[in-house]
Each structure stands twice: as structure tokens, then as C-alpha cells.
Protein backbone atom coordinates (compact mmCIF):
# COMPACT_ATOMS: atom_id res chain seq x y z
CA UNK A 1 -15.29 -45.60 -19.61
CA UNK A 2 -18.57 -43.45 -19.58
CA UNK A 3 -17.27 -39.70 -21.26
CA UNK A 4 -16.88 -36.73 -18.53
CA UNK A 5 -18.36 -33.41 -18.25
CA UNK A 6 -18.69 -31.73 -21.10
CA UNK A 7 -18.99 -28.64 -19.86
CA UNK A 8 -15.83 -28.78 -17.43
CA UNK A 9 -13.82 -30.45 -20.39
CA UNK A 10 -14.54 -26.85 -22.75
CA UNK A 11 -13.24 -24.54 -19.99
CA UNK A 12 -10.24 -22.99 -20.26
CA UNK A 13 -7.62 -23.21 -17.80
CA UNK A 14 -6.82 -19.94 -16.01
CA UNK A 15 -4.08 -18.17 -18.18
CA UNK A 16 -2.52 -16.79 -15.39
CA UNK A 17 -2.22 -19.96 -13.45
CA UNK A 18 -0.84 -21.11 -16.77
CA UNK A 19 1.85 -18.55 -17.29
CA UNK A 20 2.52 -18.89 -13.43
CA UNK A 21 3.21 -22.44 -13.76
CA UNK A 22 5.33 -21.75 -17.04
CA UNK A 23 7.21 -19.44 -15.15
CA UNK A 24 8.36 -21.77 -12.42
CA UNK A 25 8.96 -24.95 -14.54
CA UNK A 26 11.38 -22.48 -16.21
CA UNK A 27 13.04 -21.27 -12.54
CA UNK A 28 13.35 -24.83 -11.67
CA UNK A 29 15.29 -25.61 -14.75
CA UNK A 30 17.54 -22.91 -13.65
CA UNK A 31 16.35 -19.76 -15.55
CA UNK A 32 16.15 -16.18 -13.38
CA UNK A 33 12.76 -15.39 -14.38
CA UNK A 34 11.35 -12.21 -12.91
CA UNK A 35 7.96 -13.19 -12.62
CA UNK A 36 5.45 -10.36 -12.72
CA UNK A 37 2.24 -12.27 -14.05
CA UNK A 38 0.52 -13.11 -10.45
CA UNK A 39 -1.65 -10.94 -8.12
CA UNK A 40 0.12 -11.68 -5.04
CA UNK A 41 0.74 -9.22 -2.72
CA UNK A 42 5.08 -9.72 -1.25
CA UNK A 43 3.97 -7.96 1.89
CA UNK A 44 3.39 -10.21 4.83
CA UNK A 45 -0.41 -10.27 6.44
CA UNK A 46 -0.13 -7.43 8.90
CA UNK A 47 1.25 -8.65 12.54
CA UNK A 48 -2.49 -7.94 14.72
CA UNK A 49 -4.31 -9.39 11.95
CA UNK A 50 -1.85 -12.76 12.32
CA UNK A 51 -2.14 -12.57 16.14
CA UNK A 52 -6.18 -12.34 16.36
CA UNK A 53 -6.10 -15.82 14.20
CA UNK A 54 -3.78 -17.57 16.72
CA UNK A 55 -5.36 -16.28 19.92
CA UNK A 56 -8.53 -17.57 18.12
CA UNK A 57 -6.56 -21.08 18.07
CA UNK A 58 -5.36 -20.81 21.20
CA UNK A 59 -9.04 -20.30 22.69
CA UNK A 60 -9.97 -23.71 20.84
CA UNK A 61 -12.00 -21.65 18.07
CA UNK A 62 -11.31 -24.60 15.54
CA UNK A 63 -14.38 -26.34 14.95
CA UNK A 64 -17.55 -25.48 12.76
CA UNK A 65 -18.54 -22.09 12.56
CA UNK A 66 -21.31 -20.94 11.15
CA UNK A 67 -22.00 -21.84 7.34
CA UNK A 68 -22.85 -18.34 6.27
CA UNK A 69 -19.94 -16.58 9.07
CA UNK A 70 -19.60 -15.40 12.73
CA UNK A 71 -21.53 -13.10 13.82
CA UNK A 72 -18.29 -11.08 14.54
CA UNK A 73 -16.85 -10.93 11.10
CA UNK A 74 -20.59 -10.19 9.71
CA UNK A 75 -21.33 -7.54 12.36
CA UNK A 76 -17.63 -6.21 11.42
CA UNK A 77 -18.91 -5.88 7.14
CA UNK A 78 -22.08 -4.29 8.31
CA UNK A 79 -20.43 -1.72 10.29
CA UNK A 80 -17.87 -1.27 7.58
CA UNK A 81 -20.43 -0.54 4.99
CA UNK A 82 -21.98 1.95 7.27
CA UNK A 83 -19.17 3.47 8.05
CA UNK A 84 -17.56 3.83 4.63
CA UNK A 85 -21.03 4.29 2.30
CA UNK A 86 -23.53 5.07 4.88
CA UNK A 87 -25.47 1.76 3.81
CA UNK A 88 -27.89 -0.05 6.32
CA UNK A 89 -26.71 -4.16 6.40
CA UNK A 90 -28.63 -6.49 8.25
CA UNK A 91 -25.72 -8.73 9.37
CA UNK A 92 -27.81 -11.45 9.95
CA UNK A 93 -29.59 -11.49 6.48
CA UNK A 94 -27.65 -9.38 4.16
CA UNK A 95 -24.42 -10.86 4.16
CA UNK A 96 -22.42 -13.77 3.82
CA UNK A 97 -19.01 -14.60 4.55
CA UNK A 98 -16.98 -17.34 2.28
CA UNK A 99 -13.47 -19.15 1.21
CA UNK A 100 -12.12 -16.45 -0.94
CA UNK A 101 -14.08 -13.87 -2.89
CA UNK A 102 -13.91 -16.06 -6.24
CA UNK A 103 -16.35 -18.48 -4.70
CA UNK A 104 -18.83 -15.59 -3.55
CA UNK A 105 -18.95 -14.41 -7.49
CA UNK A 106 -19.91 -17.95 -8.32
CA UNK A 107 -22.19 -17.83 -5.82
CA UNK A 108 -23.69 -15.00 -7.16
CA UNK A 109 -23.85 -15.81 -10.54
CA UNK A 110 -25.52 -18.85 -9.54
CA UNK A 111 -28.14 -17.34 -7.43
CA UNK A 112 -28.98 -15.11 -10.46
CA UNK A 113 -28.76 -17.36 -13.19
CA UNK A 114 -31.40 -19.39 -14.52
CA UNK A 115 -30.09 -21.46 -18.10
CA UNK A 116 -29.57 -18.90 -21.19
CA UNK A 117 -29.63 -15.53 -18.49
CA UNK A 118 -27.19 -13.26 -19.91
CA UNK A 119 -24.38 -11.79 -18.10
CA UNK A 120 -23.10 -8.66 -19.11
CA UNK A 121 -19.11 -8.65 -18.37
CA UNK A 122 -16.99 -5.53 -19.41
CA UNK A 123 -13.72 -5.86 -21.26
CA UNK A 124 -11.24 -6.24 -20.64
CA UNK A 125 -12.15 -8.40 -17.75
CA UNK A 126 -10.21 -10.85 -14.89
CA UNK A 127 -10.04 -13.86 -16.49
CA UNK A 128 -12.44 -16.56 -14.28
CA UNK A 129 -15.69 -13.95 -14.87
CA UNK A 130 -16.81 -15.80 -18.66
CA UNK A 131 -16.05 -19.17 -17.21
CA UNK A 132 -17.83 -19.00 -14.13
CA UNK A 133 -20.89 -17.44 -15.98
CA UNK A 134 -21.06 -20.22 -18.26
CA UNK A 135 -20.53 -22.75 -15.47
CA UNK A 136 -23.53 -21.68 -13.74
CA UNK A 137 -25.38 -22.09 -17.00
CA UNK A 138 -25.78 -18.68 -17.83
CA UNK A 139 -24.34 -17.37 -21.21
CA UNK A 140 -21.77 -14.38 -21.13
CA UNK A 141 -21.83 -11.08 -23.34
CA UNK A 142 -18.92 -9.05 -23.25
CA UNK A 143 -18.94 -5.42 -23.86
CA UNK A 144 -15.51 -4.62 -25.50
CA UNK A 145 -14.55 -1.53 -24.55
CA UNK A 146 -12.40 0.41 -26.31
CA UNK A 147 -8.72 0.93 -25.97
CA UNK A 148 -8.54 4.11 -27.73
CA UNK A 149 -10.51 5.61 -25.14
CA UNK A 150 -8.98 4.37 -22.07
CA UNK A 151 -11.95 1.36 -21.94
CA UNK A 152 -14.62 3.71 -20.87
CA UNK A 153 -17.90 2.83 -19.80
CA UNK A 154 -20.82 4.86 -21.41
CA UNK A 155 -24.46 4.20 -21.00
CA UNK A 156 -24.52 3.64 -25.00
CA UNK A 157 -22.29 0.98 -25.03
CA UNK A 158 -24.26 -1.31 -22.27
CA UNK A 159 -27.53 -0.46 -24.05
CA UNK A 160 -26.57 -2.13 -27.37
CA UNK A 161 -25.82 -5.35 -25.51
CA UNK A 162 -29.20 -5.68 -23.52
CA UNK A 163 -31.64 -7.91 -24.58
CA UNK A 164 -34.96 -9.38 -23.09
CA UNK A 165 -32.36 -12.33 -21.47
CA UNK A 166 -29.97 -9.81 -19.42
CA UNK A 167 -29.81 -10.42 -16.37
CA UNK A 168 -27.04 -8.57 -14.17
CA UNK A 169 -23.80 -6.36 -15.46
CA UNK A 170 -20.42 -7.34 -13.66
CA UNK A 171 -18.44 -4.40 -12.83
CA UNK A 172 -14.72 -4.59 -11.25
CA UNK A 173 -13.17 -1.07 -10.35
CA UNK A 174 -10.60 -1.23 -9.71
CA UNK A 175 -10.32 -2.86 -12.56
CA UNK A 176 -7.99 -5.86 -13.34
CA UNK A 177 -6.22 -6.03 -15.23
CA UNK A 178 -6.05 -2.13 -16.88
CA UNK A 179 -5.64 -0.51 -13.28
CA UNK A 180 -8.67 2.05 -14.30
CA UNK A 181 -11.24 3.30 -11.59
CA UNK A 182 -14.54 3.45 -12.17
CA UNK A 183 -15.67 7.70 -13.12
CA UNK A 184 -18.73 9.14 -11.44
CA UNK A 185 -20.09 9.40 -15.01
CA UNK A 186 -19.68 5.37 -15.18
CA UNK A 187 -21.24 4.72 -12.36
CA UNK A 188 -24.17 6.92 -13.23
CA UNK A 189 -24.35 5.31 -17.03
CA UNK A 190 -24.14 1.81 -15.45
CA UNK A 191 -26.80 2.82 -12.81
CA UNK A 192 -29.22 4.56 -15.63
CA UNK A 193 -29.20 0.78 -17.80
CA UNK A 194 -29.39 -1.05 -14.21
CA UNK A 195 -33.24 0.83 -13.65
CA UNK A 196 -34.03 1.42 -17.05
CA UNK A 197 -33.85 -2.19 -17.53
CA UNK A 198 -34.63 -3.57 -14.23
CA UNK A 199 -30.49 -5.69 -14.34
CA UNK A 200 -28.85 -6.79 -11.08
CA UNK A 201 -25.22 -5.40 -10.64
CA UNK A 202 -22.78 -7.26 -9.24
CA UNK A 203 -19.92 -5.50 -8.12
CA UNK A 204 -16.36 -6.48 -7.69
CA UNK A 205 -14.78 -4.33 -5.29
CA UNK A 206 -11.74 -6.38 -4.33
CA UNK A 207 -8.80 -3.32 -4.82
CA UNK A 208 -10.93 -0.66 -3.45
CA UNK A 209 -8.58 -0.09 -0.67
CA UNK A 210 -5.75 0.16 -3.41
CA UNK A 211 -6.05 3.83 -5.31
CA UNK A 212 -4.01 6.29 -6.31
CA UNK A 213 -6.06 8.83 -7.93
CA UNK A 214 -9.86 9.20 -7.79
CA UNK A 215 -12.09 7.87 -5.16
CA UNK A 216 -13.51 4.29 -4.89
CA UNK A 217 -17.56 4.38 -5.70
CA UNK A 218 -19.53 1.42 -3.81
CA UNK A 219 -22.78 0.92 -6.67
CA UNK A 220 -24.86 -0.14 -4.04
CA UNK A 221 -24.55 3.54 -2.16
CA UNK A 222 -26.04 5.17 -5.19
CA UNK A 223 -29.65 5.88 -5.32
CA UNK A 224 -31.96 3.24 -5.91
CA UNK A 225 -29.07 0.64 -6.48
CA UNK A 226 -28.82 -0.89 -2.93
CA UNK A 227 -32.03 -3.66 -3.76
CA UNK A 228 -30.41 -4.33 -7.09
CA UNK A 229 -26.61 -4.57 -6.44
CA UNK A 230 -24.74 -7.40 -4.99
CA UNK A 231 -21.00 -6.16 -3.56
CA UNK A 232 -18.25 -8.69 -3.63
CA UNK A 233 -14.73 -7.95 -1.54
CA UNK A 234 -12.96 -9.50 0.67
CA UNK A 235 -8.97 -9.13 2.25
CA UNK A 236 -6.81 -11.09 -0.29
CA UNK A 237 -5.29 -7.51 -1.43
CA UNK A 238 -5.83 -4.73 1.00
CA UNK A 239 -4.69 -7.18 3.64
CA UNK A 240 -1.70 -9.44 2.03
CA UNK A 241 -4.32 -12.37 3.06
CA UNK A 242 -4.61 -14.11 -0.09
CA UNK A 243 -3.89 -17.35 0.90
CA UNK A 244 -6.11 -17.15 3.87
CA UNK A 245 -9.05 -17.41 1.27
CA UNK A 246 -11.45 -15.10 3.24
CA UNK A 247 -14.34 -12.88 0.88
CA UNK A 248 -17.68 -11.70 1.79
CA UNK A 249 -20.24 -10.14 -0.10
CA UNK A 250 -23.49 -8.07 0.80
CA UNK A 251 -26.85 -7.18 -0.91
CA UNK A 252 -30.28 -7.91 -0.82
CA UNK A 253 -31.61 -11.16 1.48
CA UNK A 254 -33.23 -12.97 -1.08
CA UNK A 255 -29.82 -13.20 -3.21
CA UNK A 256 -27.62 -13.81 -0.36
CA UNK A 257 -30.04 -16.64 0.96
CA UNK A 258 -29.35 -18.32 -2.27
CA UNK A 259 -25.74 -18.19 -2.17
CA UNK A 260 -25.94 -19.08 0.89
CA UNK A 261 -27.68 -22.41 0.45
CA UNK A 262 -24.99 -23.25 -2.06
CA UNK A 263 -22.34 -22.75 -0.07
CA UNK A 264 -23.50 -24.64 2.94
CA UNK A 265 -23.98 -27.42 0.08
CA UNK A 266 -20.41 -27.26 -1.03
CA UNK A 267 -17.39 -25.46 1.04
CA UNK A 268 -19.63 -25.10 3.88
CA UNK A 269 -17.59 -22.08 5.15
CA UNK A 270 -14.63 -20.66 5.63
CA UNK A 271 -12.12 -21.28 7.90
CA UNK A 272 -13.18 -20.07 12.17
CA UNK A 273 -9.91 -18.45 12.64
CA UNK A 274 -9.31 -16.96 9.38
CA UNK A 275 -13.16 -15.15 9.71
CA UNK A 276 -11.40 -13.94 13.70
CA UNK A 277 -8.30 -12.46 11.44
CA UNK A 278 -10.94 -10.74 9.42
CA UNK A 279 -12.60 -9.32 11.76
CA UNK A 280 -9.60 -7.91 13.40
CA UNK A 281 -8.52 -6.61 10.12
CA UNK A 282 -11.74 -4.57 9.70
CA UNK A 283 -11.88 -3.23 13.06
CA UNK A 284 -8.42 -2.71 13.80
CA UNK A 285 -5.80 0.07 12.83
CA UNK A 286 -4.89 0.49 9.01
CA UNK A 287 -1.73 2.09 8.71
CA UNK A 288 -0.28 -1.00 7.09
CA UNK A 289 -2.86 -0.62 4.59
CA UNK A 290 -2.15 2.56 4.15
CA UNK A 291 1.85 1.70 3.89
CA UNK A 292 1.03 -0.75 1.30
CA UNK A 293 -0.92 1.61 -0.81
CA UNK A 294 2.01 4.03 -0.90
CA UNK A 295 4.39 1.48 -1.77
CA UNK A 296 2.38 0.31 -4.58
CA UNK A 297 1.91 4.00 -5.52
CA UNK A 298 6.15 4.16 -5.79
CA UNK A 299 5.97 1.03 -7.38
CA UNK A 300 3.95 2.38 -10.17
CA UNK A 301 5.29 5.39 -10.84
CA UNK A 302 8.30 4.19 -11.21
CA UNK A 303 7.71 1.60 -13.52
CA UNK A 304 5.26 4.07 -15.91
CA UNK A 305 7.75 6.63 -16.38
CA UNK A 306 10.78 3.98 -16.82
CA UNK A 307 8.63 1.72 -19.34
CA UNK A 308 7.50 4.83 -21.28
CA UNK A 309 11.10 6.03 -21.55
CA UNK A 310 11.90 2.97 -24.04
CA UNK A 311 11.11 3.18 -27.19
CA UNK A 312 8.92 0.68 -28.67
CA UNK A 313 7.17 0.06 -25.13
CA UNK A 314 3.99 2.23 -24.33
CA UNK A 315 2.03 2.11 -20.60
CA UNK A 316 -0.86 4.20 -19.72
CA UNK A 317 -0.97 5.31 -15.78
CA UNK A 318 -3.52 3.02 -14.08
CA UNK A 319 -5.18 4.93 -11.09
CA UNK A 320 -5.66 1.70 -8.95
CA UNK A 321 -4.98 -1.98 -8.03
CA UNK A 322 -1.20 -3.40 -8.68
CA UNK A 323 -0.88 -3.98 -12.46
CA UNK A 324 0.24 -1.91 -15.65
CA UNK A 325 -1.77 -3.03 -19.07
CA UNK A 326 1.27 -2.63 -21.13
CA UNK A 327 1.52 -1.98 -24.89
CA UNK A 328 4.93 -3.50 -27.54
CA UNK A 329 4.06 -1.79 -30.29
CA UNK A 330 7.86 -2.08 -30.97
CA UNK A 331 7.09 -5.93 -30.75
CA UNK A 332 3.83 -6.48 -32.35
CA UNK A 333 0.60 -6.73 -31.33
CA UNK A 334 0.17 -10.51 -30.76
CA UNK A 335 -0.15 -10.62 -27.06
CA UNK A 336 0.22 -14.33 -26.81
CA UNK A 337 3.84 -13.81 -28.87
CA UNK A 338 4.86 -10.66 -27.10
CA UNK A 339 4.60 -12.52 -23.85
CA UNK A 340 6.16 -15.77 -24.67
CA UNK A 341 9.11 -13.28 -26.04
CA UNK A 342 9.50 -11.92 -22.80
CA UNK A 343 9.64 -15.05 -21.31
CA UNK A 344 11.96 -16.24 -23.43
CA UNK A 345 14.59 -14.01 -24.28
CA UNK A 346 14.00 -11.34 -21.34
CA UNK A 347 12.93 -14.29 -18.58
CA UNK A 348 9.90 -11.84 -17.38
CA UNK A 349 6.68 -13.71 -16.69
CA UNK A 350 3.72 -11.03 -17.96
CA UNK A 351 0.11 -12.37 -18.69
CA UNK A 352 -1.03 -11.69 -22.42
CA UNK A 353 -3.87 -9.18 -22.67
CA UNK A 354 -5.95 -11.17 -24.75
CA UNK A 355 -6.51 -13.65 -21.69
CA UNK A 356 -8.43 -10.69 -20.03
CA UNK A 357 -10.95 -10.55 -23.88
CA UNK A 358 -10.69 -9.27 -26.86
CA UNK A 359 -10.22 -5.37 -25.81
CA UNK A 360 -6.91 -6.67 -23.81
CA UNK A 361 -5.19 -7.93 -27.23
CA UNK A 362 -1.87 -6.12 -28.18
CA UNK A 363 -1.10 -5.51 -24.47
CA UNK A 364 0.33 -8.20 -21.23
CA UNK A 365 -0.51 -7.48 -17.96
CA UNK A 366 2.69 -6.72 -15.51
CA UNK A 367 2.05 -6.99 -12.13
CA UNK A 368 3.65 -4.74 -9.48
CA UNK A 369 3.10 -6.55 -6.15
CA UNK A 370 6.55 -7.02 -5.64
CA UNK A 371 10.01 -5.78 -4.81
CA UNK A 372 11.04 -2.78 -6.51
CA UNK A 373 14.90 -4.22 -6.68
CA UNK A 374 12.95 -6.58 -9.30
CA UNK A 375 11.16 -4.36 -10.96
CA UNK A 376 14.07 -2.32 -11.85
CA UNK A 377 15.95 -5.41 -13.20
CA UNK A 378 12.64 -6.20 -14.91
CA UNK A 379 13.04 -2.62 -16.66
CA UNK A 380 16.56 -2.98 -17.76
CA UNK A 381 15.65 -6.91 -19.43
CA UNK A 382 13.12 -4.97 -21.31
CA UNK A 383 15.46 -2.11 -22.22
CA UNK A 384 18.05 -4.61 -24.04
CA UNK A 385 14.69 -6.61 -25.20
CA UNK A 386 13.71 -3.54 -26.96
CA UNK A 387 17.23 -2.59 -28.28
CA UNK A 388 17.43 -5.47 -30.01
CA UNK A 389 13.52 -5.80 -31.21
């Protein structure tokens, strides 16, 4: 037999998909594991957002919509972006809807990329951004940033990684996995080196409707960003829609053209009725959104002050998204090891940091997108874990 793809064949599997699947081999054997390593919400899609989708069925909206989205969900982003960052969108030219926002960052990057373009991609970062750079053919950099300093971005630190082969930095606030919102000060550094050095930014907005302290800063609303700055979101979190794979993403025509043309090559589109659910979600009420974010917000601060309360176990308070970057310095500082412990002797399913780069090592990823009756039990398997350490 002729050999496969090289390329496919030295790409890593998804860690979290990984510990996920370890997880429920180990419930099916019979094990109570607590599994906190996912980033799915436990809420249900919100009841009007479920109803547009089946009157959309019901009025025989199941055939092929457009490749690049109705005009209903597009005119619905436009007016979104308006409305929320005072940005002009064309919403025939300037965005594009697609099967989950993981696709639209591959899209991206391969709109971008041309073979050996570098990619600048923070650290700690959510896990699929290095693969699907090098996928495209395009060679990731990763800026570590440093744990001692709560992984701040600083103008100083993006510099030292630019070279005549940069092409775009890839932000994600909030960030996944450490929970951290992007400063005004970041924004501003990452928006200096974007000009300076003539770099595309794309931006991963995904949890901007989930924040707790600060406010959520759209790249492309700062000035002279919005022809440079591709925004990726979509209504997997703020909407409990994940497995209705809906994103979108907006920026200059020439960029979304591209993606465009790749998706209409590949997935075509997604789904008609999920893109009439997304549109209803956009332009409808949000107080579910809003009850959501508050529950995560309880979620969180109870876990925080309960983790910090053991010895041995050390948790910083993230100001957005649904996870906790969590430190064992009672247990080490092997992630890999300190996870697989928890799995084994306290059944909790955690993702080790050092999937999400270097700057995530000595920490595992807990997330808090489900019932608090399991994350208290969660907290008192790590208690006796700890006792015992």
C-alpha cells in the first residue's frame, strides 16, 4: 500500500478529545468520574432559539442555503457588530457564516497563509490553533507568556517574535484555557505590532458574552484595525448551541472571499435551520444569556475560594469563559502526571496544561460548565486527594 499523508499522520490528536474519551471508557467500566475536562455548556439551547429552527422545518427551509449564509443570519452579524462596536459590515461581502467556528479559523488561516507564513499564537493557547496553522502550511510561533505575571501580553514580547515571514497574531480573550480577558493596554500593545508591522489579527472572540470582570474589547473596533483584523465567534457558548455547529466570522472582503471559496469547496455551509436558530438568537431577548453568565459567575467563585482553601492546590480568579487554570504544587508540576492522578485516584477528568503549550505546564484545566452538585463533590475528591498527597 502507497504510505498516507504525512502531514495528517504528525498531528496530534486533540488532548481534550483524548482525556474526554479516557474519561468515558473509564465511566463505562463502572468508575464515577466527575468529568470536568470538556467545554460543554449543561444548559439546554434556550427555548425561542429551539423553536425558530423547527418553524424553519416546518416551513420546508431544508434544502441548500446559501454557501457563504442567509441573508438573515448575515444581516443579523452586521447589525450585531454595529450595535455592539459601532463597526460598518457589509453583510453581503464582509461576512461569512459556517459549521462551527473551528472551521472559520481554518478558513482563515488558510486564506492568509501562503507555505512558511508565520503565525504568531499566544500561550497558553486552545489546543487545535498550532495544528491548524501547520495544516494550512503555515509554520506556528508561540509567544510563551509568562505565568508569573498572569500571561500578560506586552508589545515587547510580540516584537521579539516578528520576523520578515509574520504574517497575522491569533488572539483569544477570553482566553481558553486561563479564563484571562484581554486589558486595554493588550489590546493597544497588540494593535501597536499589528501597524508597526503591517500583521493581520485574527481574533477569537468565542466567550465574549461570558465575563465576569472587565469588558470584552472587539480588535477590529480599535483604530485603524478594522482592514487588518479578521473576528471569529459564533453561538456554541453564549447560546448552549455547541452541537448545532454554527460560527461566523467578519473582516475585510478580500479575506472573507477566500474563506469563502474554501468552504463552498468543502462543507459547503452550514446547516438552513441551524443559521434560522442563529438568527433568532441574535435578534431575540438575552436574559438566558444573561442567566447563564451568572450561573457560571457562582460556579466560579465557588470553586476559587474552595480550591484555594486546600493546601497544596493553588487557582488564580479567571475574569471570563468557564474554566479555572489550576496549579498542584502539592502534587508536582508534571501536568500530564497530575492529571492522570486525578483521574485515577480522585476519578476527576481535568485537561493537563501543557496540552494548551509550554506556558500551561504545571497546571490542568477544570472546566466549570456544569452542575454545581458536581463541582462540590469534585472539591471534596480533591480535598482527600490532597490529604493524602
Amino acid at each position: 500500500m502507497k504510505p498516507l499523508s504525512e502531514l495528517l499522520l504528525n498531528i496530534p490528536p486533540s488532548a481534550t478529545i483524548a482525556v474526554n474519551d479516557k474519561a468515558k471508557a473509564l465511566k463505562a467500566a463502572g468508575r464515577d468520574v466527575i468529568s470536568l475536562a470538556g467545554g460543554d455548556p449543561d444548559f439546554d439551547t434556550p427555548a425561542n432559539i429551539v423553536q425558530a429552527a423547527f418553524r424553519a422545518i416546518e416551513a420546508g427551509d431544508t434544502h441548500y442555503p446559501p454557501s457563504r449564509g442567509t441573508p438573515a443570519i448575515r444581516k443579523a452579524i452586521a447589525a450585531k457588530m454595529k450595535r455592539e462596536y459601532g463597526l460598518e459590515v457589509d453583510p453581503a461581502t464582509q461576512v461569512l457564516v459556517g459549521p462551527g467556528a473551528k472551521f472559520l479559523i481554518y478558513a482563515t488561516l488558510a486564506a492568509l497563509t501562503n507555505p512558511g507564513d508565520e503565525i504568531l499564537i499566544l500561550e497558553p493557547y486552545w489546543v487545535s490553533y498550532v495544528p491548524m496553522t501547520i495544516l494550512v502550511g503555515g509554520t506556528p510561533v508561540t509567544v510563551t507568556l509568562p505565568a508569573e505575571r498572569g500571561f500578560e501580553i506586552t508589545a515587547s514580547q510580540l516584537a521579539e517574535h516578528i520576523t520578515s515571514k509574520t504574517k497575522a497574531i491569533l488572539v483569544n480573550s477570553p482566553n481558553n484555557p486561563t479564563g484571562r480577558v484581554m486589558t486595554p493596554a493588550e489590546a493597544e500593545a497588540i494593535r501597536e505590532i499589528a501597524i508597526e508591522h503591517d500583521l493581520y489579527v485574527i481574533s477569537d472572540e468565542m466567550y465574549e458574552k461570558l465575563i465576569y470582570e472587565g469588558e470584552h474589547i472587539n480588535l477590529a473596533s480599535l483604530p485603524g484595525m478594522a482592514e487588518r483584523t479578521i473576528t471569529i465567534n459564533g453561538h456554541s457558548k453564549a447560546y448552549a448551541m455547541t452541537g448545532w455547529r454554527l460560527g461566523w466570522m467578519a473582516g475585510p472582503s478580500e479575506i472573507i472571499n477566500l474563506a469563502a471559496k474554501l468552504q463552498s469547496q468543502s462543507v459547503t455551509s452550514a446547516a438552513s435551520f441551524t443559521m434560522a436558530a442563529g438568527a433568532a438568537a441574535l435578534e431575540g431577548p438575552q436574559d438566558a444569556v444573561e442567566e447563564m453568565r451568572l450561573a457560571y459567575k457562582a460556579r466560579r467563585d465557588f470553586l476559587v475560594d474552595a480550591l484555594n482553601d486546600i493546601p497544596g492546590v493553588e487557582c488564580d480568579l479567571p475574569q471570563g469563559a468557564f474554566y479555572l487554570f489550576v496549579r498542584f504544587p502539592g502534587l508536582g508540576s508534571d501536568s500530564m502526571a497530575i492529571a492522570n492522578r486525578l483521574l485515577e485516584e480522585a476519578e476527576i477528568a481535568g485537561t493537563p496544561g501543557i496540552a494548551f503549550g509550554q506556558a500551561g505546564e504545571g497546571h490542568v484545566r477544570f472546566s466549570y460548565a456544569t452542575a454545581m452538585s458536581e463541582l462540590e463533590r469534585a472539591v471534596e475528591r480533591i480535598r482527600k486527594l490532597m490529604a493524602h498527597a
